[in-house]
C-alpha atoms as a PDB file:
ATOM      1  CA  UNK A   1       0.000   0.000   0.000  1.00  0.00           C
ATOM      2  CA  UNK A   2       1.542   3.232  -1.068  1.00  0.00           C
ATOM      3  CA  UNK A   3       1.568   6.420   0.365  1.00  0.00           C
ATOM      4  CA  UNK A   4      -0.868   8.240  -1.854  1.00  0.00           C
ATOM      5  CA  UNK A   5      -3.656   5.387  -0.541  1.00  0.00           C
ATOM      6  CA  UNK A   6      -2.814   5.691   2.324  1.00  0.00           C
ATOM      7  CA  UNK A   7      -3.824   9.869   1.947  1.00  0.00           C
ATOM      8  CA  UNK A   8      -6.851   8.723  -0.237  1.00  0.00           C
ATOM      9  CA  UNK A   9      -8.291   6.673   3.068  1.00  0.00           C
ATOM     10  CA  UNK A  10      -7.216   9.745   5.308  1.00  0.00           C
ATOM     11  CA  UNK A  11      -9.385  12.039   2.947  1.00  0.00           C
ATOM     12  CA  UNK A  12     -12.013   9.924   2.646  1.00  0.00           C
ATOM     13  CA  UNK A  13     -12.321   9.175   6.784  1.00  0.00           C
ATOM     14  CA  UNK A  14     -11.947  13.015   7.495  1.00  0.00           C
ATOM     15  CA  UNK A  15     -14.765  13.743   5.334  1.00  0.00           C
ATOM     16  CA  UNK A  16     -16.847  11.379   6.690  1.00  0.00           C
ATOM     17  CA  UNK A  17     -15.829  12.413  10.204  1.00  0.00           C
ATOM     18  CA  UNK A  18     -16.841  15.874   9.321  1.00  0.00           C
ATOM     19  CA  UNK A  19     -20.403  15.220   7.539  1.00  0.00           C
ATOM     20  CA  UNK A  20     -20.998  13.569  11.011  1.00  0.00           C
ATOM     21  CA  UNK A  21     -20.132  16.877  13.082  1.00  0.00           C
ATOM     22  CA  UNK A  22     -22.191  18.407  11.140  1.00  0.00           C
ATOM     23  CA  UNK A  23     -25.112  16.649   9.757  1.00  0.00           C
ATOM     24  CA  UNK A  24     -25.093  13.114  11.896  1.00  0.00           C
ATOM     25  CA  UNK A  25     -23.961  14.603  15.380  1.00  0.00           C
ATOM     26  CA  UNK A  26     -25.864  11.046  16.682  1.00  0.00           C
ATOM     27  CA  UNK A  27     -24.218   8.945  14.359  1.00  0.00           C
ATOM     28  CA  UNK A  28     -21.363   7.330  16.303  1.00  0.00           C
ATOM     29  CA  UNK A  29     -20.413   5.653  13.253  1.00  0.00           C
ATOM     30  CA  UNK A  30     -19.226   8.770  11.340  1.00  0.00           C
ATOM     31  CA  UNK A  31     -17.248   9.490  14.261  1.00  0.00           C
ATOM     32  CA  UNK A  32     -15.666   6.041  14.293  1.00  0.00           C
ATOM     33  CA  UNK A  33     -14.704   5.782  10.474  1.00  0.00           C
ATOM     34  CA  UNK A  34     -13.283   9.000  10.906  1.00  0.00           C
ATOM     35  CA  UNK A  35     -10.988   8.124  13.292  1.00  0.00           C
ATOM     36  CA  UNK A  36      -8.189   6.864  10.858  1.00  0.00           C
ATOM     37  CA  UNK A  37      -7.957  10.360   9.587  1.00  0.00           C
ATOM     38  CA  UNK A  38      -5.402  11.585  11.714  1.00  0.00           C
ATOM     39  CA  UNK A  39      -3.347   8.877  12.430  1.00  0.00           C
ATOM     40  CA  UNK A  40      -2.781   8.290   8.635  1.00  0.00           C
ATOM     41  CA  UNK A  41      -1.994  11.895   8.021  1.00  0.00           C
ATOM     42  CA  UNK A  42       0.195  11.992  10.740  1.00  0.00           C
ATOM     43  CA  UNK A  43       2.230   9.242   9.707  1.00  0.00           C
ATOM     44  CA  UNK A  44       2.063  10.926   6.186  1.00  0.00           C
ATOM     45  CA  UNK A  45       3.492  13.850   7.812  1.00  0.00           C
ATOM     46  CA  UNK A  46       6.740  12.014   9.221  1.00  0.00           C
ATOM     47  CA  UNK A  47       7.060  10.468   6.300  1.00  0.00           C
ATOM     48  CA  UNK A  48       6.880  13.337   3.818  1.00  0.00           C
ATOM     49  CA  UNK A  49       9.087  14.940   6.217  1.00  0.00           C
ATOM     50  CA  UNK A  50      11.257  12.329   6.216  1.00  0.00           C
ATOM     51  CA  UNK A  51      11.856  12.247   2.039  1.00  0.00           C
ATOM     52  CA  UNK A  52      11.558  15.892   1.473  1.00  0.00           C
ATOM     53  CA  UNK A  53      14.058  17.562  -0.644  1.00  0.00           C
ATOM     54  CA  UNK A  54      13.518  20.483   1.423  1.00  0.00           C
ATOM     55  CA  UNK A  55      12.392  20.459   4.871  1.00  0.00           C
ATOM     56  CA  UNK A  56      12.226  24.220   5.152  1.00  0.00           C
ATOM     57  CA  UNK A  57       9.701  24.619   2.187  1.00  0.00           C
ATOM     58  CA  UNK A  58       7.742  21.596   3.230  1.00  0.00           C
ATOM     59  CA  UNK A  59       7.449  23.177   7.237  1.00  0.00           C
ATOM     60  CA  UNK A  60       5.917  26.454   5.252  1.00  0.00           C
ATOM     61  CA  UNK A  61       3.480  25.076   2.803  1.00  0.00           C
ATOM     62  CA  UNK A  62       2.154  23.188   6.042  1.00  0.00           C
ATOM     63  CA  UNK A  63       2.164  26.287   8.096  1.00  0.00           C
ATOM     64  CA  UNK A  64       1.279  28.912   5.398  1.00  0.00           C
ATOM     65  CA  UNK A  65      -2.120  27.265   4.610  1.00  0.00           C
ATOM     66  CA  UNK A  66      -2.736  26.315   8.392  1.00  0.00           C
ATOM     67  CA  UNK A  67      -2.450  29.848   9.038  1.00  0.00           C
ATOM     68  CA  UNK A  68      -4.626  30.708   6.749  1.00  0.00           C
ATOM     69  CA  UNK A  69      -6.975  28.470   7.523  1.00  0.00           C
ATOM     70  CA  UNK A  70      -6.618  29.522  10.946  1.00  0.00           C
ATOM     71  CA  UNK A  71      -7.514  32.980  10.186  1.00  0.00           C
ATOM     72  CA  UNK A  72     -10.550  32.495   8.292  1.00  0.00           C
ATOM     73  CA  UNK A  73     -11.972  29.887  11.334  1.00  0.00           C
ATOM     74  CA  UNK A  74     -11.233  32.456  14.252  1.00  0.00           C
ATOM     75  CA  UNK A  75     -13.104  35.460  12.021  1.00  0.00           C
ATOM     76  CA  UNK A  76     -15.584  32.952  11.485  1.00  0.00           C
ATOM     77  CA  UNK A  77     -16.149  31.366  14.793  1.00  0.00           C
ATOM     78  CA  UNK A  78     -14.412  33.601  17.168  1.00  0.00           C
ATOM     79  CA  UNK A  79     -12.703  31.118  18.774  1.00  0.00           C
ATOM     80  CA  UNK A  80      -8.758  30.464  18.685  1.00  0.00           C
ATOM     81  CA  UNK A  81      -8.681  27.241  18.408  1.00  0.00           C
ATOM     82  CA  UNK A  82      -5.548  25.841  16.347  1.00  0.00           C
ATOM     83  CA  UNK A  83      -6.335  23.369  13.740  1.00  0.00           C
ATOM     84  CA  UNK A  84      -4.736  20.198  12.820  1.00  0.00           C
ATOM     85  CA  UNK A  85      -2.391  21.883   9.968  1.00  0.00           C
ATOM     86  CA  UNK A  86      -1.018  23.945  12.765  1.00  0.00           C
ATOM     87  CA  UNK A  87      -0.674  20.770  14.705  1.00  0.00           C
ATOM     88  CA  UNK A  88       1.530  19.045  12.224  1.00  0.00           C
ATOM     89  CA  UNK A  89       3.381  22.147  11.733  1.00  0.00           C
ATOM     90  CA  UNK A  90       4.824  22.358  15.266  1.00  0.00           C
ATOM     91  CA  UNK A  91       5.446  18.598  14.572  1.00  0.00           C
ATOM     92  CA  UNK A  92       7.881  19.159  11.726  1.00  0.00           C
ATOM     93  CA  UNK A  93       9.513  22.256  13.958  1.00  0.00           C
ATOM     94  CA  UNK A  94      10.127  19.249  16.300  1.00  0.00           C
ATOM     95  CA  UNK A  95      10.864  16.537  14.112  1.00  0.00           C
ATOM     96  CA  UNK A  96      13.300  19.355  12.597  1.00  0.00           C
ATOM     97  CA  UNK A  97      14.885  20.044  16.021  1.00  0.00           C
ATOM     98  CA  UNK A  98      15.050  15.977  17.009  1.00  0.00           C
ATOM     99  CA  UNK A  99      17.185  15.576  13.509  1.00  0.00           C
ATOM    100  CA  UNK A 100      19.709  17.701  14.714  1.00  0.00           C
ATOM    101  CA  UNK A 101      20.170  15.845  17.755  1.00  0.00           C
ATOM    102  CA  UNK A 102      20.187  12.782  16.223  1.00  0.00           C
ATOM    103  CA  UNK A 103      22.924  13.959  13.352  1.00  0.00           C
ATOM    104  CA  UNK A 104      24.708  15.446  16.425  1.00  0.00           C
ATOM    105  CA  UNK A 105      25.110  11.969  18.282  1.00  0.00           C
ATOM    106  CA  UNK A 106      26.620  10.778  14.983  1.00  0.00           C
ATOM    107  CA  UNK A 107      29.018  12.768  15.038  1.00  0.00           C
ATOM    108  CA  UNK A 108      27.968  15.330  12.341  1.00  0.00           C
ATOM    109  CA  UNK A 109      27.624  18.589  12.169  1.00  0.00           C
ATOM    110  CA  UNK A 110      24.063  19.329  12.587  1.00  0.00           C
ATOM    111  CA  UNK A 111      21.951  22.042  10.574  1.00  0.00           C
ATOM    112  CA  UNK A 112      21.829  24.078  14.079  1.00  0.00           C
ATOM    113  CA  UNK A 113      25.803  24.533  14.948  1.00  0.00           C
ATOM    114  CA  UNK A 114      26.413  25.094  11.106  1.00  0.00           C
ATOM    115  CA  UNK A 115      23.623  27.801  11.522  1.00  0.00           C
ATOM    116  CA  UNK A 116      25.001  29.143  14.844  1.00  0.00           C
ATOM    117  CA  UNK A 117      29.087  28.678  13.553  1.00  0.00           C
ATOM    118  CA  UNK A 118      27.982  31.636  11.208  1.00  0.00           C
ATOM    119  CA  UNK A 119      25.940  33.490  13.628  1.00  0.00           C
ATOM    120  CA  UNK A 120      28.784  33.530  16.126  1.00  0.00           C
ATOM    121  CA  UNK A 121      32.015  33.425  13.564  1.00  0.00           C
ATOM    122  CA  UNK A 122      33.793  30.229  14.946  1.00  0.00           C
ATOM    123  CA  UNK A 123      33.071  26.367  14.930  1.00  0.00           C
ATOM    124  CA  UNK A 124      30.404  25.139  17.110  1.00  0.00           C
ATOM    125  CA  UNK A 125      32.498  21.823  18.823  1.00  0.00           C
ATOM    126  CA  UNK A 126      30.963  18.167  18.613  1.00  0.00           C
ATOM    127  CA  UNK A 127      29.752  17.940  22.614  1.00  0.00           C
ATOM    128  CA  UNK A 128      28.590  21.641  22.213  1.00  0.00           C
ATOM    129  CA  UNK A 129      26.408  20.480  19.507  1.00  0.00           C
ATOM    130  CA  UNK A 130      25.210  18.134  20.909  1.00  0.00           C
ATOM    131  CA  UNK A 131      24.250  19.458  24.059  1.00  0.00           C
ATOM    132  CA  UNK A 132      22.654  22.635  22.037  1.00  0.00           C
ATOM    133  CA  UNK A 133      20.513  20.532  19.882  1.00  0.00           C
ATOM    134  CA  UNK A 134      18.956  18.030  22.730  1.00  0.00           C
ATOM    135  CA  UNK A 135      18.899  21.443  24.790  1.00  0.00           C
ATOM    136  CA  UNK A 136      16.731  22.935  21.570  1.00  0.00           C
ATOM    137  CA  UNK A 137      14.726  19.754  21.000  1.00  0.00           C
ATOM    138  CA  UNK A 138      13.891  19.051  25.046  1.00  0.00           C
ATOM    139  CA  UNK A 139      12.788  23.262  24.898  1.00  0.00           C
ATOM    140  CA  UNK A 140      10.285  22.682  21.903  1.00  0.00           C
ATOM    141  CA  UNK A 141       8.880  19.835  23.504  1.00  0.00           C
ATOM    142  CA  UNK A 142       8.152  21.727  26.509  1.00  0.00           C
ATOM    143  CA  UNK A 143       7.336  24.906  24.907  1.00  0.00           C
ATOM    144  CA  UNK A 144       4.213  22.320  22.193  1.00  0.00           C
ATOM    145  CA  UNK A 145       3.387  21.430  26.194  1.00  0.00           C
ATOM    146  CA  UNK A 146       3.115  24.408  27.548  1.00  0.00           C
ATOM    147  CA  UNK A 147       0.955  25.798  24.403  1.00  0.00           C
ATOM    148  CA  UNK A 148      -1.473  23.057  24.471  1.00  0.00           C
ATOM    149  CA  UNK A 149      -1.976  23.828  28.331  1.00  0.00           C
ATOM    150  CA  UNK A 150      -2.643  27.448  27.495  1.00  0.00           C
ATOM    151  CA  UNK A 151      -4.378  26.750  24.123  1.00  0.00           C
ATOM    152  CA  UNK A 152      -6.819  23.968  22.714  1.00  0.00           C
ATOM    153  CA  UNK A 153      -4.597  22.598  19.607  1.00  0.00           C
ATOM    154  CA  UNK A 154      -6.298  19.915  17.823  1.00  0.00           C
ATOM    155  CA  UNK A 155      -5.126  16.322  19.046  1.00  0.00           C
ATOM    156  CA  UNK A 156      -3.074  17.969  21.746  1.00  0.00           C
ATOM    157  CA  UNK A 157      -0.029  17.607  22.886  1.00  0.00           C
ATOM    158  CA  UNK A 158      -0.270  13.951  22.044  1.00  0.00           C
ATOM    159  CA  UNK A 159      -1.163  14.951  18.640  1.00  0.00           C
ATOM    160  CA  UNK A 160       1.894  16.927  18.087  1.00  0.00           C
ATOM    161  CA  UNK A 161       4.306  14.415  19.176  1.00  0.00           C
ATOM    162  CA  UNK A 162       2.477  11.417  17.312  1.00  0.00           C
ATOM    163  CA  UNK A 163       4.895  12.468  14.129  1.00  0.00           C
ATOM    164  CA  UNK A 164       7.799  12.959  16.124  1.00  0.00           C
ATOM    165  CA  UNK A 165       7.317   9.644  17.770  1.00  0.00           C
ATOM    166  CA  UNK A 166       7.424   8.112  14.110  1.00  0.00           C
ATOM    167  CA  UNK A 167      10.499  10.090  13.372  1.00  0.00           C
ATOM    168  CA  UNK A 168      12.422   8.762  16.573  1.00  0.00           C
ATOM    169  CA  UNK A 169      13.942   5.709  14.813  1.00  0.00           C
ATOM    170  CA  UNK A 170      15.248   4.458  10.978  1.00  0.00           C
ATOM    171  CA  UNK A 171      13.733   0.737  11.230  1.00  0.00           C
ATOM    172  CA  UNK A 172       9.927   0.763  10.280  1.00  0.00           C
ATOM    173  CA  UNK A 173       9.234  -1.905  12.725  1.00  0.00           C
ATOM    174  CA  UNK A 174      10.293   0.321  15.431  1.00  0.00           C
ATOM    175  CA  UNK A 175       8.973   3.445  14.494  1.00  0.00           C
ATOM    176  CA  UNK A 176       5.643   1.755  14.176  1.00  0.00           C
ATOM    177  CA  UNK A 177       5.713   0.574  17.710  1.00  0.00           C
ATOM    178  CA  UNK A 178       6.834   4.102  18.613  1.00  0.00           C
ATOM    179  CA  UNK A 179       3.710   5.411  16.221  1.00  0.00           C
ATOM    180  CA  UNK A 180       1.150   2.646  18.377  1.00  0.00           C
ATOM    181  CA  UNK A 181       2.685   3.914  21.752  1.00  0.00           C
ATOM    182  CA  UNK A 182       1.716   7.403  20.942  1.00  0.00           C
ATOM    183  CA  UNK A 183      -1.393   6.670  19.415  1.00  0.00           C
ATOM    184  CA  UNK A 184      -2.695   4.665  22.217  1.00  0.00           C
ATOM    185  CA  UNK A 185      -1.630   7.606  24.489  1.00  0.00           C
ATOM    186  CA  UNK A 186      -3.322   9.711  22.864  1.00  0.00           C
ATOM    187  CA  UNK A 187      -7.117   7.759  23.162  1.00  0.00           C
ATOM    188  CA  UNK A 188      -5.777   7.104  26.756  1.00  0.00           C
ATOM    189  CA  UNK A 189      -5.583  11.273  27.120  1.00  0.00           C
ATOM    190  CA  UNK A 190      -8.929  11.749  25.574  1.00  0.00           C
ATOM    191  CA  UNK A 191     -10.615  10.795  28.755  1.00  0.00           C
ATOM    192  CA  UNK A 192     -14.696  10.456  28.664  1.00  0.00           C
ATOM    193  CA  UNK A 193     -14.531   9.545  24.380  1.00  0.00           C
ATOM    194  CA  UNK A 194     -13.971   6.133  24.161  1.00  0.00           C
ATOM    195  CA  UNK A 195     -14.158   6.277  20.202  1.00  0.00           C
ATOM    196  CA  UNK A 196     -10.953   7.777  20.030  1.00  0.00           C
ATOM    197  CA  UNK A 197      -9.835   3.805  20.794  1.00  0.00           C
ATOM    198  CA  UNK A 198     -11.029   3.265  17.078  1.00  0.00           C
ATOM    199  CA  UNK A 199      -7.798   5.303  15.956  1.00  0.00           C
ATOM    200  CA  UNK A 200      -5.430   2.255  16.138  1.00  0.00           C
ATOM    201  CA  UNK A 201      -7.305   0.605  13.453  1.00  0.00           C
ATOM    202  CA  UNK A 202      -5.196   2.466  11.098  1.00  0.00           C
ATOM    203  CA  UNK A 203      -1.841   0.807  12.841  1.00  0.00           C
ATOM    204  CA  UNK A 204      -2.915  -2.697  10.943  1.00  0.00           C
ATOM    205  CA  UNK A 205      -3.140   0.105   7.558  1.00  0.00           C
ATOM    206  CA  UNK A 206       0.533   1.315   8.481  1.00  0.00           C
ATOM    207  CA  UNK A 207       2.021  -2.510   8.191  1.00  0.00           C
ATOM    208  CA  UNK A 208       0.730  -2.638   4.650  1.00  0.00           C
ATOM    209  CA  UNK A 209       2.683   0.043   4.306  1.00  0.00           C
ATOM    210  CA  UNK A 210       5.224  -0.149   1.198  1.00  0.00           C
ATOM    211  CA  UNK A 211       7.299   2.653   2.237  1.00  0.00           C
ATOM    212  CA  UNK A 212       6.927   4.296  -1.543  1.00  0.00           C
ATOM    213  CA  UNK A 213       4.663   7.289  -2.886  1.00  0.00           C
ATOM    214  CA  UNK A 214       2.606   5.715  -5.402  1.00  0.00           C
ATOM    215  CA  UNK A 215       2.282   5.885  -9.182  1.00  0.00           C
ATOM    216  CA  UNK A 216      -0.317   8.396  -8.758  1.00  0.00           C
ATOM    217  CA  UNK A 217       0.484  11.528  -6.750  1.00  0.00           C
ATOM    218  CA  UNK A 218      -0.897  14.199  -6.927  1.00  0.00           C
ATOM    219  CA  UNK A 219       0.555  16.483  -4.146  1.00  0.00           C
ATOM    220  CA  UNK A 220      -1.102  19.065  -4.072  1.00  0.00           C
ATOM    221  CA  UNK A 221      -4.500  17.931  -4.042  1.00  0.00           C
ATOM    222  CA  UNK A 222      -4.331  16.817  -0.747  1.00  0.00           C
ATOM    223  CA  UNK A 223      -3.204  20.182   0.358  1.00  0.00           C
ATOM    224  CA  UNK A 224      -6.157  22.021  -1.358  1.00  0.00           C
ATOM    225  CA  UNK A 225      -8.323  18.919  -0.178  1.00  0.00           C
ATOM    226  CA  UNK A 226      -8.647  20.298   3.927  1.00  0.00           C
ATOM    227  CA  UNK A 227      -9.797  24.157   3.254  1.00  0.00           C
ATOM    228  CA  UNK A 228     -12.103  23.202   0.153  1.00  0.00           C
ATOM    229  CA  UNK A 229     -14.181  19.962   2.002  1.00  0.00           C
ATOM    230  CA  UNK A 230     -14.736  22.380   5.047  1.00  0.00           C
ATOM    231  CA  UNK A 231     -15.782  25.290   3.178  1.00  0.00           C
ATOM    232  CA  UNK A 232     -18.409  22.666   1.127  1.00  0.00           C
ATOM    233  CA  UNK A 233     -19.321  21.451   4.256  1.00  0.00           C
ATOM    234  CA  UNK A 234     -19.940  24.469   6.247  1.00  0.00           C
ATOM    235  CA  UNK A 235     -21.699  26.311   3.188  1.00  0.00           C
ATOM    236  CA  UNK A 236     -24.413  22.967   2.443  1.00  0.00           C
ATOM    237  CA  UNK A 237     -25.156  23.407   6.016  1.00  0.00           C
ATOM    238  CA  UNK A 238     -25.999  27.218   6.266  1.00  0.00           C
ATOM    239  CA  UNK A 239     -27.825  26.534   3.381  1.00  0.00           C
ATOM    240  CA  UNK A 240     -30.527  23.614   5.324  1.00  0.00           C
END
């Protein structure tokens, strides 16, 4: 199973997760199908992350549209809560941050003490960089805590880290038992909703996994996919 169907079922469960919000609210079963959304797109997200030519461009096309989409919702429903783009956003920031410490323990010269050697003028030592770059990675992780105790960000702090979680190891077997760990926590956190359980249906989906994109791509559709289904959504039911 490549990565595109993999998007294709995420799509397809988000949408129906969101025609239940809004037009079955007593329909568990919307709710329940829709729970592979995330989990899928998250693991999408590590992954895309992972091959990306350039992480840089791939953290602002994430962030860029989740901002927008962020301030169209707030106008809209005068409410700051941060949606799941800007959720997967602060996962790449971290899954950015966790790549310099692992090139660090290598024995490289991470992206960070390169960056900082020409800030300061000089050469940014091996056990410097390393202790910057866990330092810098420990800090975001506290600072995505602190900001989902302060603001409601879709999935949570959980949510954030379910990416990063992915990202920890090379081996797939691993990183999918790093993935389930994370995902489990994350229905454990969501006390009083037992549905969120149904998200680790999609871990069985991740072993069929092939690791490659698909013949088909089509990248940006799926970008284009999250604003346009909501603003369908949202307009068919002002209109009942």
């Amino acid at each position: 199973m490549s990565s595109f169907i993999l998007k294709l079922i995420a799509a397809a469960s988000m949408l129906l997760d969101h025609m239940g919000i809004l037009f079955f609210p007593g329909r568990d079963i919307f709710r329940i199908l829709g729970r592979l959304a995330f989990p899928l797109f998250a693991f999408c997200i590590a992954e895309g992350f992972r091959y990306t030519r350039s992480r840089w461009k791939y953290f602002l096309r994430i962030f860029v549209l989740g901002f927008l989409c962020q301030v169209v919702y707030t106008i809209a429903e005068r409410d700051f809560y941060l949606g799941i783009l800007i959720t997967f956003s602060l996962s790449i920031a971290l899954m950015a941050a966790l790549d310099c410490v692992k090139t660090a323990l290598r024995g490289e010269k991470s992206a960070l003490a390169k960056g900082l050697g020409k800030l300061l003028g000089g050469e940014i030592g091996e056990a410097a960089d390393r202790a910057v770059t866990t330092a810098v990675f420990l800090a975001g992780c506290f600072g995505v805590f602190w900001l989902t105790t302060v603001v409601k960000v879709d999935y949570g702090f959980f949510g954030v880290m379910l990416p990063v979680c992915c990202s920890l190891f090379e081996e797939r077997p691993q990183r999918l038992v790093m993935f389930s760990a994370c995902l489990l926590s994350l229905a454990i956190a969501e006390v009083g909703w037992p549905i969120q359980y149904w998200s680790l249906l999609a871990v069985p989906l991740l072993v069929l996994y092939n690791g490659k994109p698909g013949r088909v791509r089509m990248k940006y559709f799926f970008y284009i996919f999250y604003p346009l289904h909501l603003v369908i959504l949202y307009g068919i039911s002002m209109l009942r």
